[in-house]
PDB file of N, CA and C in Angstrom:
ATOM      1  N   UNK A   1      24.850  -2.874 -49.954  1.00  0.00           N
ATOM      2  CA  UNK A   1      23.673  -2.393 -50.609  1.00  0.00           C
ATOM      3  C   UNK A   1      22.689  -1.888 -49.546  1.00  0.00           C
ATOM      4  N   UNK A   2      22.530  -0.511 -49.690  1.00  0.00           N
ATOM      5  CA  UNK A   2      21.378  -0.030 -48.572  1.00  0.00           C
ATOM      6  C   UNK A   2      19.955  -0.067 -49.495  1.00  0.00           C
ATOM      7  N   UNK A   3      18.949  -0.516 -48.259  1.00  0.00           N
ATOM      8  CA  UNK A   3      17.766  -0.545 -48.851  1.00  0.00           C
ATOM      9  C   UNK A   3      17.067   0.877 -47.867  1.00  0.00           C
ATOM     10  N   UNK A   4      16.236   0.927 -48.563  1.00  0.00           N
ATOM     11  CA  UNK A   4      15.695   2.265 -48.153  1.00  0.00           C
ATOM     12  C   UNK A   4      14.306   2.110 -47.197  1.00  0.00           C
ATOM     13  N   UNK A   5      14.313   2.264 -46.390  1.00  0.00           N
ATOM     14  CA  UNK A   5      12.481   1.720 -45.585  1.00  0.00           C
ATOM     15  C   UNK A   5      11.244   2.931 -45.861  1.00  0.00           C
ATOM     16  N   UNK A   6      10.740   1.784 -46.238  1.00  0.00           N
ATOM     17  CA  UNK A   6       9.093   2.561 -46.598  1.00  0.00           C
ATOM     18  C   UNK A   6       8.307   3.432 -45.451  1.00  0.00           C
ATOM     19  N   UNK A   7       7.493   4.473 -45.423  1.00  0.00           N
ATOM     20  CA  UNK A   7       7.311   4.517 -44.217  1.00  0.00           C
ATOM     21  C   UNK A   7       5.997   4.310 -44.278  1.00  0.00           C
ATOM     22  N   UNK A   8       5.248   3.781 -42.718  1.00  0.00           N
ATOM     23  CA  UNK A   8       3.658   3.028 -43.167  1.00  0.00           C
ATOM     24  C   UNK A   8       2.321   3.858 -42.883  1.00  0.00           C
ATOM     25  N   UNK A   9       1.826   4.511 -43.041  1.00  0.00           N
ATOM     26  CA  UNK A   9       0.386   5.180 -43.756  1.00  0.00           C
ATOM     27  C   UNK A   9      -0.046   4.526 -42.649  1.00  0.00           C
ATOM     28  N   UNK A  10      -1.427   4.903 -41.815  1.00  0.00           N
ATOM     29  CA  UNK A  10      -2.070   3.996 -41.668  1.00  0.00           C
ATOM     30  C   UNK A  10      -3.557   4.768 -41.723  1.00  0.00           C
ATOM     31  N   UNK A  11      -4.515   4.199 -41.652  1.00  0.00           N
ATOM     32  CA  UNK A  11      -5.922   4.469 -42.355  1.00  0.00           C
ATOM     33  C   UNK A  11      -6.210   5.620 -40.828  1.00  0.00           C
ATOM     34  N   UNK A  12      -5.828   5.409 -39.647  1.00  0.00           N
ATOM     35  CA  UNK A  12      -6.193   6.408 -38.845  1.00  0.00           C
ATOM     36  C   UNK A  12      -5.530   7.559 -39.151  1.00  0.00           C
ATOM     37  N   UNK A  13      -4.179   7.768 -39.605  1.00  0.00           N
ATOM     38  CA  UNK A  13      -4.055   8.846 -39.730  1.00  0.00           C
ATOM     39  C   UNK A  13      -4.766  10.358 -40.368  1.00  0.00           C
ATOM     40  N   UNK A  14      -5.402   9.667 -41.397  1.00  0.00           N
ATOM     41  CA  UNK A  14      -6.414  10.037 -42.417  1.00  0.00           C
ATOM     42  C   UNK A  14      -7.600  10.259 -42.013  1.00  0.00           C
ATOM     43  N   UNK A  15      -8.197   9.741 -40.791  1.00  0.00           N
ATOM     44  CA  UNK A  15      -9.113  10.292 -40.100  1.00  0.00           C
ATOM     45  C   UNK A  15      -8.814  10.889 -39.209  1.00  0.00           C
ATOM     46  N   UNK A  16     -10.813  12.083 -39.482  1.00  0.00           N
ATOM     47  CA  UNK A  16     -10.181  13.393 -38.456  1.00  0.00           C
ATOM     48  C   UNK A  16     -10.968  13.057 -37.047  1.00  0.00           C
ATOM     49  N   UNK A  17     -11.074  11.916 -36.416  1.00  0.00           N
ATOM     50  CA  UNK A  17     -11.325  11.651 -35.255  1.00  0.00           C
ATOM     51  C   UNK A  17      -9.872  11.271 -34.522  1.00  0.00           C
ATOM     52  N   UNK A  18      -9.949  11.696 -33.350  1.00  0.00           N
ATOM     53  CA  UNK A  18      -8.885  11.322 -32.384  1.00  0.00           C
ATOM     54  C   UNK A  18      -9.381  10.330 -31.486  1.00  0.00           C
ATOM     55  N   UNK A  19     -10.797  10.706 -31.344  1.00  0.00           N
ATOM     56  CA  UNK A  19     -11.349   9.693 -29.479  1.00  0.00           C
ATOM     57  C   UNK A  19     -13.162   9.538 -29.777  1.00  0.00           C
ATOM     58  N   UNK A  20     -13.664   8.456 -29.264  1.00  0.00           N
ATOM     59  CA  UNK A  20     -15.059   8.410 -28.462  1.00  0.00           C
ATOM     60  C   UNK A  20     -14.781   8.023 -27.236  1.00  0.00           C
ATOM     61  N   UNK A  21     -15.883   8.893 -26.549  1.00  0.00           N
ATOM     62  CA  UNK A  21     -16.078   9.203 -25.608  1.00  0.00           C
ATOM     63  C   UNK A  21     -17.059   8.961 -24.957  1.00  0.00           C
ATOM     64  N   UNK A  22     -18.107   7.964 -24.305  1.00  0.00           N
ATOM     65  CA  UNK A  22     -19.336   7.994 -23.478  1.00  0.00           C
ATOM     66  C   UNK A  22     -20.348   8.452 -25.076  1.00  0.00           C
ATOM     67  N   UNK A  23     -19.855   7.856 -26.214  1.00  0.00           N
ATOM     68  CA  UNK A  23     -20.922   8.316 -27.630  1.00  0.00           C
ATOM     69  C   UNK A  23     -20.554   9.219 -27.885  1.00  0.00           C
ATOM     70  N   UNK A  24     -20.084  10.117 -27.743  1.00  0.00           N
ATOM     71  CA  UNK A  24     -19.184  11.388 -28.379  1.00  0.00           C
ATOM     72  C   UNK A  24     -17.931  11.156 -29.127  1.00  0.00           C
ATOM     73  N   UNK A  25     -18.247  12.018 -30.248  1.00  0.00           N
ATOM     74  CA  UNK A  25     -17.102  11.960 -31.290  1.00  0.00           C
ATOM     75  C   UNK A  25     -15.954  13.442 -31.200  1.00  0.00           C
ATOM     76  N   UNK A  26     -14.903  12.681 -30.915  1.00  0.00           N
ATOM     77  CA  UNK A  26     -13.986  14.186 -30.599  1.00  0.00           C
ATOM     78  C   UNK A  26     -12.884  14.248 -32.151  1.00  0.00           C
ATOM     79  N   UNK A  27     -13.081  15.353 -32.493  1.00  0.00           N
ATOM     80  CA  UNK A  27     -12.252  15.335 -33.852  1.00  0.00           C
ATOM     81  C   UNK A  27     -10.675  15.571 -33.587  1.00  0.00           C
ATOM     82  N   UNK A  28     -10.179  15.741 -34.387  1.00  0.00           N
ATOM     83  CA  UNK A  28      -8.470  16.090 -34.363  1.00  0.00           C
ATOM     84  C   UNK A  28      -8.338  17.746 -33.810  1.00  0.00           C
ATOM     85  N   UNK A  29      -9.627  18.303 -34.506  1.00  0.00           N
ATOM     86  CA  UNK A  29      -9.193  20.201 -34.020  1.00  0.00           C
ATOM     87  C   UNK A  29      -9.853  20.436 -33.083  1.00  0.00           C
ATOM     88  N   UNK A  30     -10.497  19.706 -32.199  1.00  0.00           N
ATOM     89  CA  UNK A  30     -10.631  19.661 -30.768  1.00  0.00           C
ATOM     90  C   UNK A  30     -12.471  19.902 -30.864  1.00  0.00           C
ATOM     91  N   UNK A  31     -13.299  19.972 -32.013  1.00  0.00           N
ATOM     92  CA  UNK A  31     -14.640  19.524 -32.076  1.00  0.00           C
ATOM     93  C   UNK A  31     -15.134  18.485 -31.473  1.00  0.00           C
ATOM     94  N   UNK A  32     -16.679  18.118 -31.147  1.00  0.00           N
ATOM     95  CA  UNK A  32     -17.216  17.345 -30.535  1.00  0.00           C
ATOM     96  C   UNK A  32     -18.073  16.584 -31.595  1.00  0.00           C
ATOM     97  N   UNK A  33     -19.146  15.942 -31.870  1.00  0.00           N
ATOM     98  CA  UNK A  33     -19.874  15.612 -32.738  1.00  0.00           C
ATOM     99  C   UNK A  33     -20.473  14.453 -32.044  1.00  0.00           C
ATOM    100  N   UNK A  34     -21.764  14.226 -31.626  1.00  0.00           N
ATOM    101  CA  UNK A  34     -22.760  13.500 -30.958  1.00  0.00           C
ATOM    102  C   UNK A  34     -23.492  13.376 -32.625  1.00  0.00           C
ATOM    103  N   UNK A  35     -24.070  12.127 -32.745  1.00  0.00           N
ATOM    104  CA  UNK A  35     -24.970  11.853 -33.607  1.00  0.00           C
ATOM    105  C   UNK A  35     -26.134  10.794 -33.130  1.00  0.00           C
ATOM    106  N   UNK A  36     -27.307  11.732 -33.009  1.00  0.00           N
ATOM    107  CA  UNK A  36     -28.576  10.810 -33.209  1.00  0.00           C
ATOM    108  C   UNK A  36     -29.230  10.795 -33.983  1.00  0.00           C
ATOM    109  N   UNK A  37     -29.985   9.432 -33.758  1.00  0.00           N
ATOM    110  CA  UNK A  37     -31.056   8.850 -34.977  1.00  0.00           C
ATOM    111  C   UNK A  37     -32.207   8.879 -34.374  1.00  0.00           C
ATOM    112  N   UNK A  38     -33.741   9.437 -35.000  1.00  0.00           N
ATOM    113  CA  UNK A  38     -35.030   9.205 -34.907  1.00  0.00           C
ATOM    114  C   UNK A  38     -35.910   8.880 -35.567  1.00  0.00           C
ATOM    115  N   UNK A  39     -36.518   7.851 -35.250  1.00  0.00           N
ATOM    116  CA  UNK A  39     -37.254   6.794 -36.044  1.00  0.00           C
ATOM    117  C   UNK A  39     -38.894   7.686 -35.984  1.00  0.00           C
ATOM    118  N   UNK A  40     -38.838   7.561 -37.802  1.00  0.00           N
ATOM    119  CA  UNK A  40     -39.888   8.714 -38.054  1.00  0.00           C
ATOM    120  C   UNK A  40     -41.419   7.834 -37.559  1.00  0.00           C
ATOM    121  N   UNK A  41     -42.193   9.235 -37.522  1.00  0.00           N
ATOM    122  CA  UNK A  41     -43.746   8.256 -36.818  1.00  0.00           C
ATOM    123  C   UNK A  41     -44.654   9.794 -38.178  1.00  0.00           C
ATOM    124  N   UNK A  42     -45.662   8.818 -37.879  1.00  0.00           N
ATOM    125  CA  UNK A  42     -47.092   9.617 -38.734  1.00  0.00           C
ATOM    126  C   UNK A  42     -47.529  10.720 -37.609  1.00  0.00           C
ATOM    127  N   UNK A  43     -46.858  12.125 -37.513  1.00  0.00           N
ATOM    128  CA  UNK A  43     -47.828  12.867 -35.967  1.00  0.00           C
ATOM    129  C   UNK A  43     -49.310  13.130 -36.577  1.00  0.00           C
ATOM    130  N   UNK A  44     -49.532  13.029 -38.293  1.00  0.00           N
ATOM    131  CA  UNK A  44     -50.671  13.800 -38.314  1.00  0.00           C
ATOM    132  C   UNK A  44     -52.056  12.620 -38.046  1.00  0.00           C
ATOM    133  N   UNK A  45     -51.608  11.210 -37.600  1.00  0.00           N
ATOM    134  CA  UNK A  45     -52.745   9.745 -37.164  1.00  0.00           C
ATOM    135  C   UNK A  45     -52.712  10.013 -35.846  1.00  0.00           C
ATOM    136  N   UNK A  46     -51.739  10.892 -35.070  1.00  0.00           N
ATOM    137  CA  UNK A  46     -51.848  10.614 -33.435  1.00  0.00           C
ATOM    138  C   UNK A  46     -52.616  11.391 -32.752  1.00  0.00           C
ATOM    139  N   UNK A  47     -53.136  10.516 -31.355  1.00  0.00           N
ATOM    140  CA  UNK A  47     -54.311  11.606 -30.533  1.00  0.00           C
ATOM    141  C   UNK A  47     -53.366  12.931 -30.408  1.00  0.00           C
ATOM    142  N   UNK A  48     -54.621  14.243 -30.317  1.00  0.00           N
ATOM    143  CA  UNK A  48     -54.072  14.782 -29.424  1.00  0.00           C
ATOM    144  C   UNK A  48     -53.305  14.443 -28.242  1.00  0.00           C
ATOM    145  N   UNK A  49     -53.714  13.792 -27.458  1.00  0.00           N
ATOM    146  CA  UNK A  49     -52.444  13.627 -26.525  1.00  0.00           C
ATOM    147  C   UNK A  49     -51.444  13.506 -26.349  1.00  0.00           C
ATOM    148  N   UNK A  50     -51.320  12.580 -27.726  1.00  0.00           N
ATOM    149  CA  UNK A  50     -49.956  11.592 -27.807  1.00  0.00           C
ATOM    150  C   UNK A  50     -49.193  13.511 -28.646  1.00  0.00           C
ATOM    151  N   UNK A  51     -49.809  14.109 -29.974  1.00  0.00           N
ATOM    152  CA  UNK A  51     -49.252  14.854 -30.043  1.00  0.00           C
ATOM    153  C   UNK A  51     -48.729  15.742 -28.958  1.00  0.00           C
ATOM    154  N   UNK A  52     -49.308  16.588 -28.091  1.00  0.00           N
ATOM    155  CA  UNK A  52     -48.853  17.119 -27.115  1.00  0.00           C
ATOM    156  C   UNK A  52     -47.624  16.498 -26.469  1.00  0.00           C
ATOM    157  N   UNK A  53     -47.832  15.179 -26.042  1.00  0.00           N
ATOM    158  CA  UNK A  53     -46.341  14.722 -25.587  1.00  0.00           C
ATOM    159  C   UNK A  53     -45.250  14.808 -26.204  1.00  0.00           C
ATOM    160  N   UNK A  54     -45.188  14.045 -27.250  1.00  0.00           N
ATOM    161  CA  UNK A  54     -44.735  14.419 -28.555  1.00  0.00           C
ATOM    162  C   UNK A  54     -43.837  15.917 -28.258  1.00  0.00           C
ATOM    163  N   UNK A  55     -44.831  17.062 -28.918  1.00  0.00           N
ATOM    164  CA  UNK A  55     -44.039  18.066 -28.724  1.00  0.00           C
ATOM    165  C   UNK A  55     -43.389  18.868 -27.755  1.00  0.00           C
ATOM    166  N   UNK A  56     -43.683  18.119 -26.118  1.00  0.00           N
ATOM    167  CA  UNK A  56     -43.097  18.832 -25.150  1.00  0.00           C
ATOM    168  C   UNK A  56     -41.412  17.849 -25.127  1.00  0.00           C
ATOM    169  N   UNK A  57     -41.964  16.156 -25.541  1.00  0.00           N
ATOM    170  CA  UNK A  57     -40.521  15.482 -25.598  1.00  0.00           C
ATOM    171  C   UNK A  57     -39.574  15.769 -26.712  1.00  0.00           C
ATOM    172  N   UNK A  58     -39.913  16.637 -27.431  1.00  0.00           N
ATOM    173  CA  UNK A  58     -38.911  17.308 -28.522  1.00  0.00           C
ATOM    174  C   UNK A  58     -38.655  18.345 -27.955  1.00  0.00           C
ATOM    175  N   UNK A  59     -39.389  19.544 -27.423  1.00  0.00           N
ATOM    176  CA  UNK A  59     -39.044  20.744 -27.047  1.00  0.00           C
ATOM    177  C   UNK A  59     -38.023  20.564 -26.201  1.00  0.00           C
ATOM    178  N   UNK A  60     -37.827  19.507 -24.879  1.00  0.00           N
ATOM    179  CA  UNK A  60     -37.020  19.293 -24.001  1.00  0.00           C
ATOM    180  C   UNK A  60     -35.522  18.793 -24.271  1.00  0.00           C
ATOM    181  N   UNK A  61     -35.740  17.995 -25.539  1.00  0.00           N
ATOM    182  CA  UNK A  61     -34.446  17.594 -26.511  1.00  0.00           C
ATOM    183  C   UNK A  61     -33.964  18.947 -26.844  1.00  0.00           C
ATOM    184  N   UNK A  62     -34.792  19.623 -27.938  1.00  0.00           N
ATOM    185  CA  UNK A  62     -34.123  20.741 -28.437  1.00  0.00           C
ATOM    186  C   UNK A  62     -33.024  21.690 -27.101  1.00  0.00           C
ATOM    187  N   UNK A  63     -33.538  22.097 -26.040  1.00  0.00           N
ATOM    188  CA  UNK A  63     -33.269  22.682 -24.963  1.00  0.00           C
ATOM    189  C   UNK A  63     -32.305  22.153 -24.376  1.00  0.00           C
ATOM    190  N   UNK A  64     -32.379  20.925 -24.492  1.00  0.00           N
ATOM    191  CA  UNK A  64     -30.977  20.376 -23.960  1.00  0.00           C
ATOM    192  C   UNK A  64     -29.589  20.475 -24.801  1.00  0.00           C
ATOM    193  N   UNK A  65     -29.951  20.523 -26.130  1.00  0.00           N
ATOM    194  CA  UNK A  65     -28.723  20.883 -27.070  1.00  0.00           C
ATOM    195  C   UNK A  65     -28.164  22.235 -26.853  1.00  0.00           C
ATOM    196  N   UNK A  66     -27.018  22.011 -27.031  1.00  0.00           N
ATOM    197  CA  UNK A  66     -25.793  23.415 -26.622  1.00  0.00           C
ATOM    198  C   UNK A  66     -26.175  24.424 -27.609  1.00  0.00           C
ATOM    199  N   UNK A  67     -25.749  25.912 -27.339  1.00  0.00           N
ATOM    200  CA  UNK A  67     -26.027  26.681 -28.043  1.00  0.00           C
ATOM    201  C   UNK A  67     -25.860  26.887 -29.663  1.00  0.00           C
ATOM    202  N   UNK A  68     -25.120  26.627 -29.872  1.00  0.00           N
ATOM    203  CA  UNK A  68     -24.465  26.022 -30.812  1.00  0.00           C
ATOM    204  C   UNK A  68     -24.336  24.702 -31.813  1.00  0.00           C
ATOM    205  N   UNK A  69     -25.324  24.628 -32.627  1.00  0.00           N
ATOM    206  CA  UNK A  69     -25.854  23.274 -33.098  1.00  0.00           C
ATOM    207  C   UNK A  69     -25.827  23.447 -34.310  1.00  0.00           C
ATOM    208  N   UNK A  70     -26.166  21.663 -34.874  1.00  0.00           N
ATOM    209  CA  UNK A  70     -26.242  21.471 -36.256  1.00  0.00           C
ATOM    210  C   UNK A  70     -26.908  20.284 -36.442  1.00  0.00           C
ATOM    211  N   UNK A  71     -28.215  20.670 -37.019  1.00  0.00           N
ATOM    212  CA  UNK A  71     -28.833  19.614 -37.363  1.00  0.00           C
ATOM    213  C   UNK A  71     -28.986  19.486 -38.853  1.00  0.00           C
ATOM    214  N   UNK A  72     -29.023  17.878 -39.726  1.00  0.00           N
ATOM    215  CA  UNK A  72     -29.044  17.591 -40.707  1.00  0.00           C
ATOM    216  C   UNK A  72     -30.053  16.169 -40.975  1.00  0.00           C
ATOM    217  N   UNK A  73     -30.783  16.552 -41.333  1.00  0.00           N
ATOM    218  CA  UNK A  73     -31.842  15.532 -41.897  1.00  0.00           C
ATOM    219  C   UNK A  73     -32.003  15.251 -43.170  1.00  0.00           C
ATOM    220  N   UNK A  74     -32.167  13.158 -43.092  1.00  0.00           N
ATOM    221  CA  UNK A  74     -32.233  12.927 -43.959  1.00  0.00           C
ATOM    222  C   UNK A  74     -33.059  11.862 -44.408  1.00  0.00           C
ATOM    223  N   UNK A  75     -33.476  11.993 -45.662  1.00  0.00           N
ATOM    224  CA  UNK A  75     -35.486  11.401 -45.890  1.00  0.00           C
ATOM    225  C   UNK A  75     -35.024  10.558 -47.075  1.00  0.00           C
ATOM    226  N   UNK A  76     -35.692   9.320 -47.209  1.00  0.00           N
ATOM    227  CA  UNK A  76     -35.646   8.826 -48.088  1.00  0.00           C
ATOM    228  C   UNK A  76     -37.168   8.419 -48.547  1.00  0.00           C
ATOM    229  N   UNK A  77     -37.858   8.343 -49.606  1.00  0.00           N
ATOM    230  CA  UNK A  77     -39.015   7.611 -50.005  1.00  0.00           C
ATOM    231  C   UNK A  77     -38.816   6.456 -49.883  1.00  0.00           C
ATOM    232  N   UNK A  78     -40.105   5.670 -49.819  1.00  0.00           N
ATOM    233  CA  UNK A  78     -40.157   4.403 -49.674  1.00  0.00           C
ATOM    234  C   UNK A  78     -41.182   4.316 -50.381  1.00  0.00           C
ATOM    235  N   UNK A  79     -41.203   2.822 -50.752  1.00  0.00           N
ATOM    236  CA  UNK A  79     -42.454   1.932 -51.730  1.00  0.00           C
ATOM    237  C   UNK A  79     -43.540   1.809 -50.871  1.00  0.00           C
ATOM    238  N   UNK A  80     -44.508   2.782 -50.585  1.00  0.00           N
ATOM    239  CA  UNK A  80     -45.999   2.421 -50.094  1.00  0.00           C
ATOM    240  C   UNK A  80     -46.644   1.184 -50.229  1.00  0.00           C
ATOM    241  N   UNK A  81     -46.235   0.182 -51.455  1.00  0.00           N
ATOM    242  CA  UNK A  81     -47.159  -0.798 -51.922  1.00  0.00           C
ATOM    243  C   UNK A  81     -46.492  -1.682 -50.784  1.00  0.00           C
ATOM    244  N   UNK A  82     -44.839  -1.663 -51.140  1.00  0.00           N
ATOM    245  CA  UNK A  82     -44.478  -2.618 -50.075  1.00  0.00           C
ATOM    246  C   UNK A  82     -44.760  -2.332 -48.469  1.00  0.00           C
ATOM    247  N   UNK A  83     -44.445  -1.243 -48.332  1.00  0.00           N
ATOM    248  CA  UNK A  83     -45.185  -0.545 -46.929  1.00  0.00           C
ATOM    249  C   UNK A  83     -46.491  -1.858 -46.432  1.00  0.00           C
ATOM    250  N   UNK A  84     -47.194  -1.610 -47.402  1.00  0.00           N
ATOM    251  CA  UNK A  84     -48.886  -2.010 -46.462  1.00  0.00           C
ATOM    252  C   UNK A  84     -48.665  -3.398 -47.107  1.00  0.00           C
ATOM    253  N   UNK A  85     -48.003  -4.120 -47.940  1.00  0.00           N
ATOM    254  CA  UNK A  85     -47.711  -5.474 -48.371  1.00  0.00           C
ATOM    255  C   UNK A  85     -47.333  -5.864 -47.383  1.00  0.00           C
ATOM    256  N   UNK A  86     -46.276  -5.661 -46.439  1.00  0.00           N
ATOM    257  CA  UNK A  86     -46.015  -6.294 -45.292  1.00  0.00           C
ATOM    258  C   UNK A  86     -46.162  -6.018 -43.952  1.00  0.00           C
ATOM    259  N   UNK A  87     -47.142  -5.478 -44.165  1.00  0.00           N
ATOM    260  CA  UNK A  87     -48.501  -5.270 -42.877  1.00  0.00           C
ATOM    261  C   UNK A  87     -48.369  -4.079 -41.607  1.00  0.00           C
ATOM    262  N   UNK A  88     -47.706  -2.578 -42.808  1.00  0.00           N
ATOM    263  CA  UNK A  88     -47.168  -1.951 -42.398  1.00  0.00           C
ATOM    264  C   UNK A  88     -45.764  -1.940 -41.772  1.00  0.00           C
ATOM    265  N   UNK A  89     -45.229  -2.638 -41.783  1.00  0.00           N
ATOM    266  CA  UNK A  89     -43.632  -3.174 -41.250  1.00  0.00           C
ATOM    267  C   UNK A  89     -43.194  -2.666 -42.861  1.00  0.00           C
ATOM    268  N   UNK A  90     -41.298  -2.182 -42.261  1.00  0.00           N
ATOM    269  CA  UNK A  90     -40.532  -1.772 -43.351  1.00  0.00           C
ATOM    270  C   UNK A  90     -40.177  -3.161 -43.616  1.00  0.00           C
ATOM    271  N   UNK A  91     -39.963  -2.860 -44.832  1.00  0.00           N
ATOM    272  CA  UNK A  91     -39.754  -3.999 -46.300  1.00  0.00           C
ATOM    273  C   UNK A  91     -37.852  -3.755 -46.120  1.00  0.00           C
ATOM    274  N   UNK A  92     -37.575  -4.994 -46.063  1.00  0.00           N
ATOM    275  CA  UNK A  92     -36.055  -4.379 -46.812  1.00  0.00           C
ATOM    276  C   UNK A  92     -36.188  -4.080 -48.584  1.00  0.00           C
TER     277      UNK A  92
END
């Protein structure tokens, strides 16, 4: 009696990453994909100063990204009441 062998799937195959790298995401068709996060601030409460810094330490980010980019942002509302309920600190 021959039995027949299954063959086994595995959950990487199915993803289209191959490698990280030093935080870099390298896909299967030879793409890159870096992902950062920035923790939002109020610019329209800050000194002038702080704005000015502000926008030269973004301008210098932007400039450093390759010609070739993709940015995607994403916003969620939050409960104001809970906002200042817990003394400006995020609420879970």
């Amino acid at each position: 009696m021959s039995r027949k062998l299954k063959q086994v799937i595995s959950c990487q195959s199915f993803s289209p990453i191959s490698d990280v790298r030093d935080g870099i995401i390298v896909t299967k068709d030879g793409k890159f994909v870096k992902l950062m996060e920035f923790s939002p601030i109020n610019y329209g409460l800050r000194s002038n100063e702080d704005k000015n810094m502000i926008t030269a330490q973004y301008a210098a980010a932007i400039r450093s990204f390759p010609s070739v980019v993709q940015i995607k942002v994403l916003s969620k509302r939050k409960c104001r009441t809970l906002y200042f309920r817990h003394g400006g600190k995020c609420a879970p």
